[in-house]
N, C-alpha and C. Protein backbone atom coordinates (compact mmCIF):
# COMPACT_ATOMS: atom_id res chain seq x y z
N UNK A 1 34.92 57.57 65.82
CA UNK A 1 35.23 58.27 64.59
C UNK A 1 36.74 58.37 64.39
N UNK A 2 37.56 59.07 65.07
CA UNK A 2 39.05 58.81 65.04
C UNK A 2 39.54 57.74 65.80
N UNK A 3 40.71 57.12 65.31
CA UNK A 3 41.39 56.56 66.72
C UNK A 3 42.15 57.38 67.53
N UNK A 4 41.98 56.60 69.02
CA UNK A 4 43.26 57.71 70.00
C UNK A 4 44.52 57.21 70.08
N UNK A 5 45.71 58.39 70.02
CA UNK A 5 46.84 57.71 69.53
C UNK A 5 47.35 56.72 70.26
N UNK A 6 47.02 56.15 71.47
CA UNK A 6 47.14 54.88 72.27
C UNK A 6 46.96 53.78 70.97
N UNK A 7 45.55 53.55 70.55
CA UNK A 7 44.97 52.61 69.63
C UNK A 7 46.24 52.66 68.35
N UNK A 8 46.77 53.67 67.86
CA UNK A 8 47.43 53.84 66.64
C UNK A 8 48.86 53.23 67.42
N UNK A 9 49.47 53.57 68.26
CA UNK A 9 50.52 52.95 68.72
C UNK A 9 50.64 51.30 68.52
N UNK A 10 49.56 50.88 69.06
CA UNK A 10 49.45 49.83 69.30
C UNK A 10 48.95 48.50 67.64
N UNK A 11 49.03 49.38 66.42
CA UNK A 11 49.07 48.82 65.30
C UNK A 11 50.68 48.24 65.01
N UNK A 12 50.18 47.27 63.71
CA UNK A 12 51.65 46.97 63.21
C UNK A 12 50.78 46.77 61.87
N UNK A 13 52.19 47.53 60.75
CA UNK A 13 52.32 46.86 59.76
C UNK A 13 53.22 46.23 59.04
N UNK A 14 53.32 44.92 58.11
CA UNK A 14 54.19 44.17 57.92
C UNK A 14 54.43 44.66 56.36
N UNK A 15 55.54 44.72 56.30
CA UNK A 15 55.77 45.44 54.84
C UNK A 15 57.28 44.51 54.15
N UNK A 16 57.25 43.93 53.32
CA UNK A 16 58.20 43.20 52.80
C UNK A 16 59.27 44.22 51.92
N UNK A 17 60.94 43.85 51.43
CA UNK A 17 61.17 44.31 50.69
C UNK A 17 60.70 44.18 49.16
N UNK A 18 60.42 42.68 48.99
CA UNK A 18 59.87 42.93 47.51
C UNK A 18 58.22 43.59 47.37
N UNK A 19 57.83 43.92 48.27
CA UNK A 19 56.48 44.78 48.22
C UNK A 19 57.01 46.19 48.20
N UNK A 20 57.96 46.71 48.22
CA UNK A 20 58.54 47.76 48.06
C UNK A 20 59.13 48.17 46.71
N UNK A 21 60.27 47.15 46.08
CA UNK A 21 60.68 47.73 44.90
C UNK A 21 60.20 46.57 43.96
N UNK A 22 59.95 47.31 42.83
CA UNK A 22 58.80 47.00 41.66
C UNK A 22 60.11 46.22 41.19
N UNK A 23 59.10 44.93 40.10
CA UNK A 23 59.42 44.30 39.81
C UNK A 23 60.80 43.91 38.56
N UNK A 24 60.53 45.61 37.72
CA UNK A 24 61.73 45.67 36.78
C UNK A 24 62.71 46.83 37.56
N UNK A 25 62.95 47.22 38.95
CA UNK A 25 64.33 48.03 39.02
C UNK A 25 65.20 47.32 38.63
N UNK A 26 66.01 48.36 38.77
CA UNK A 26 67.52 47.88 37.40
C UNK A 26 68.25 46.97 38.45
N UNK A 27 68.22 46.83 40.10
CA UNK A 27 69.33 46.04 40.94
C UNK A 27 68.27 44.83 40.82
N UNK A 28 66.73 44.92 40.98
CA UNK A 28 66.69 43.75 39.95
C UNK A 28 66.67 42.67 39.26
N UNK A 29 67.38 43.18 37.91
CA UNK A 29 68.07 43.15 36.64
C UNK A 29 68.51 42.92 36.92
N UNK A 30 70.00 43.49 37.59
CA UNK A 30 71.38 42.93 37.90
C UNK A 30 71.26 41.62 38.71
N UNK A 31 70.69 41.35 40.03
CA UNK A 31 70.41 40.19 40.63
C UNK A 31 70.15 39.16 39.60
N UNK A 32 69.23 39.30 38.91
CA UNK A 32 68.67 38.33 37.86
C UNK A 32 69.54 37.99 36.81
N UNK A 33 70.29 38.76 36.60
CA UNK A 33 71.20 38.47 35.35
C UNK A 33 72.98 38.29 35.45
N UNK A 34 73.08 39.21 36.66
CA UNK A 34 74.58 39.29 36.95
C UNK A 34 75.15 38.04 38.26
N UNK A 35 75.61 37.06 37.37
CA UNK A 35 75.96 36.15 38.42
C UNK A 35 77.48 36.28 39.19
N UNK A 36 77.68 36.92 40.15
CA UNK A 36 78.57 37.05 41.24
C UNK A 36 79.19 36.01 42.21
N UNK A 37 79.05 34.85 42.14
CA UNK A 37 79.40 34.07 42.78
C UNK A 37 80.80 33.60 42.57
N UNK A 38 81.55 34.33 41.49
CA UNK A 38 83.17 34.22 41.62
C UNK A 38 84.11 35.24 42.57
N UNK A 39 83.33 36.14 42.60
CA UNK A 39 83.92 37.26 43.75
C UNK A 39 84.62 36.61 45.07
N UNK A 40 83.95 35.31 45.82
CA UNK A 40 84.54 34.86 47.01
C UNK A 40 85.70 34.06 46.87
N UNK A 41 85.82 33.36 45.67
CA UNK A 41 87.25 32.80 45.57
C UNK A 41 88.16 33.34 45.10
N UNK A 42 88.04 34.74 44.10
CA UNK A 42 88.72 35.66 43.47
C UNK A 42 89.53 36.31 44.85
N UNK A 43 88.83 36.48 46.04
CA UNK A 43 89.19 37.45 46.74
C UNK A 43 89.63 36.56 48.32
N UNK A 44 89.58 35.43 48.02
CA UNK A 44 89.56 34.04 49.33
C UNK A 44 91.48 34.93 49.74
N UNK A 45 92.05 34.73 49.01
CA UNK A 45 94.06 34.88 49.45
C UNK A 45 93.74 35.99 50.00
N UNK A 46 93.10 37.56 50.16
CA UNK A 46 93.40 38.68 51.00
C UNK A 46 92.76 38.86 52.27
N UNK A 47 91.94 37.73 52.88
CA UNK A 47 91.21 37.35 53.88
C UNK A 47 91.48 36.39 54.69
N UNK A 48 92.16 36.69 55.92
CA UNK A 48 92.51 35.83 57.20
C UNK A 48 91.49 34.98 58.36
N UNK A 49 90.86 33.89 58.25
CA UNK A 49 90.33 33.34 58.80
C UNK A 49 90.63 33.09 59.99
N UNK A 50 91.60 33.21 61.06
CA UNK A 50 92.03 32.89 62.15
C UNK A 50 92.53 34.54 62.60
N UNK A 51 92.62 35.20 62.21
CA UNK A 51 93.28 36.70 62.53
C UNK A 51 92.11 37.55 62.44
N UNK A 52 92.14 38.03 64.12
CA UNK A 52 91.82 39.48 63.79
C UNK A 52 89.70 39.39 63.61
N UNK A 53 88.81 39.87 63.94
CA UNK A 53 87.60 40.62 64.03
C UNK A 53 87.18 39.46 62.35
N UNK A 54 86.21 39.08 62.51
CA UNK A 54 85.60 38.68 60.96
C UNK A 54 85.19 39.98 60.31
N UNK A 55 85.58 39.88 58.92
CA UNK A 55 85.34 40.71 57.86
C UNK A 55 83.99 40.44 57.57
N UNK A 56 83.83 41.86 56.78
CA UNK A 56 82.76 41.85 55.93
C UNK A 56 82.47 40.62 54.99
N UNK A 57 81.32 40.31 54.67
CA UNK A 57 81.32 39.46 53.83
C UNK A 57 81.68 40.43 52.17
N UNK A 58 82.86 39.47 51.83
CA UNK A 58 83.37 40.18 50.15
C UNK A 58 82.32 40.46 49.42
N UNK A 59 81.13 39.47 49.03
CA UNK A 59 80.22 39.65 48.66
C UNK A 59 79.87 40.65 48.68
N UNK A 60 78.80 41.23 49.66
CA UNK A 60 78.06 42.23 50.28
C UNK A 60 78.83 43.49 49.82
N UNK A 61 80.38 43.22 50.25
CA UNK A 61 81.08 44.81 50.29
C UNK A 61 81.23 44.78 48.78
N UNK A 62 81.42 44.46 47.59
CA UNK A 62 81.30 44.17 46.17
C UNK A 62 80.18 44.56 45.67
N UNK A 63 79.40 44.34 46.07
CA UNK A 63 77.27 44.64 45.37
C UNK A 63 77.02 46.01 45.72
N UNK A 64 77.88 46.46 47.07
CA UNK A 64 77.82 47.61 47.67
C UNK A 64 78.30 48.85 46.85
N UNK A 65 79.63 48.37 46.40
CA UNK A 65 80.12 49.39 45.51
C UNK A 65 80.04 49.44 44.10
N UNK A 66 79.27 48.33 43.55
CA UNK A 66 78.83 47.97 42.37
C UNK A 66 77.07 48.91 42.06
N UNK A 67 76.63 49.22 43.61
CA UNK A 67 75.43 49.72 42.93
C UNK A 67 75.49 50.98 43.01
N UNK A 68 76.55 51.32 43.83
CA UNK A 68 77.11 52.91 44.32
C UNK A 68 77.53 53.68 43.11
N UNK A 69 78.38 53.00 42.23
CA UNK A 69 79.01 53.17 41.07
C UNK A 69 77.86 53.74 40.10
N UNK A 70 76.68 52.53 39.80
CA UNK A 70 75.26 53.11 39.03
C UNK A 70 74.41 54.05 39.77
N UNK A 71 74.48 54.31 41.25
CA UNK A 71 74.16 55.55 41.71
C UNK A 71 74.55 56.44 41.50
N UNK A 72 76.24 56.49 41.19
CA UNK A 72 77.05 57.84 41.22
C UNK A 72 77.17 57.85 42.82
N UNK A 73 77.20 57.05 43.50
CA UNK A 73 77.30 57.30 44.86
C UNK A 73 78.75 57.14 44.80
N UNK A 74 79.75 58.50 45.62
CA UNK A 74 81.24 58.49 45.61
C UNK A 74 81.83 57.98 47.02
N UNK A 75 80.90 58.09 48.20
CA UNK A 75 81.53 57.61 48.91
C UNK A 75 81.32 56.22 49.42
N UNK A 76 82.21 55.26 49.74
CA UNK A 76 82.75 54.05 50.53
C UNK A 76 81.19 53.89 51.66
């Protein structure tokens, strides 16, 4: 009748991100419509390839504060 929590431990479930956010959120929208692929050469001269720990990808840190902004999210 129940399982014992041994049996429940021992489950998995596989859960995707697009099984998570529905099909019209607004990031999206933006994915779908906002093409970003000038950001890495815009920003290629303030990034040292031979110096120093690899950076963030510009990308990533750009989308980051781009969705923060439509959050109202203030911090970095």
């Amino acid at each position: 009748m129940f399982n014992s929590n041994k049996e429940r431990q021992m489950e998995i479930e596989m859960v995707t991100i697009d099984e998570l956010v529905p099909d019209d959120h607004l990031l999206r929208k933006i994915d779908r419509y906002i093409d970003f692929s000038f950001i890495p050469e815009k920003v290629r001269s303030y990034y040292s390839e031979d110096n120093g720990r690899p950076s963030l990808d510009p990308l990533v840190l750009f989308k980051m504060m781009f969705v923060g902004y439509f959050y109202g999210i203030r911090s970095e």
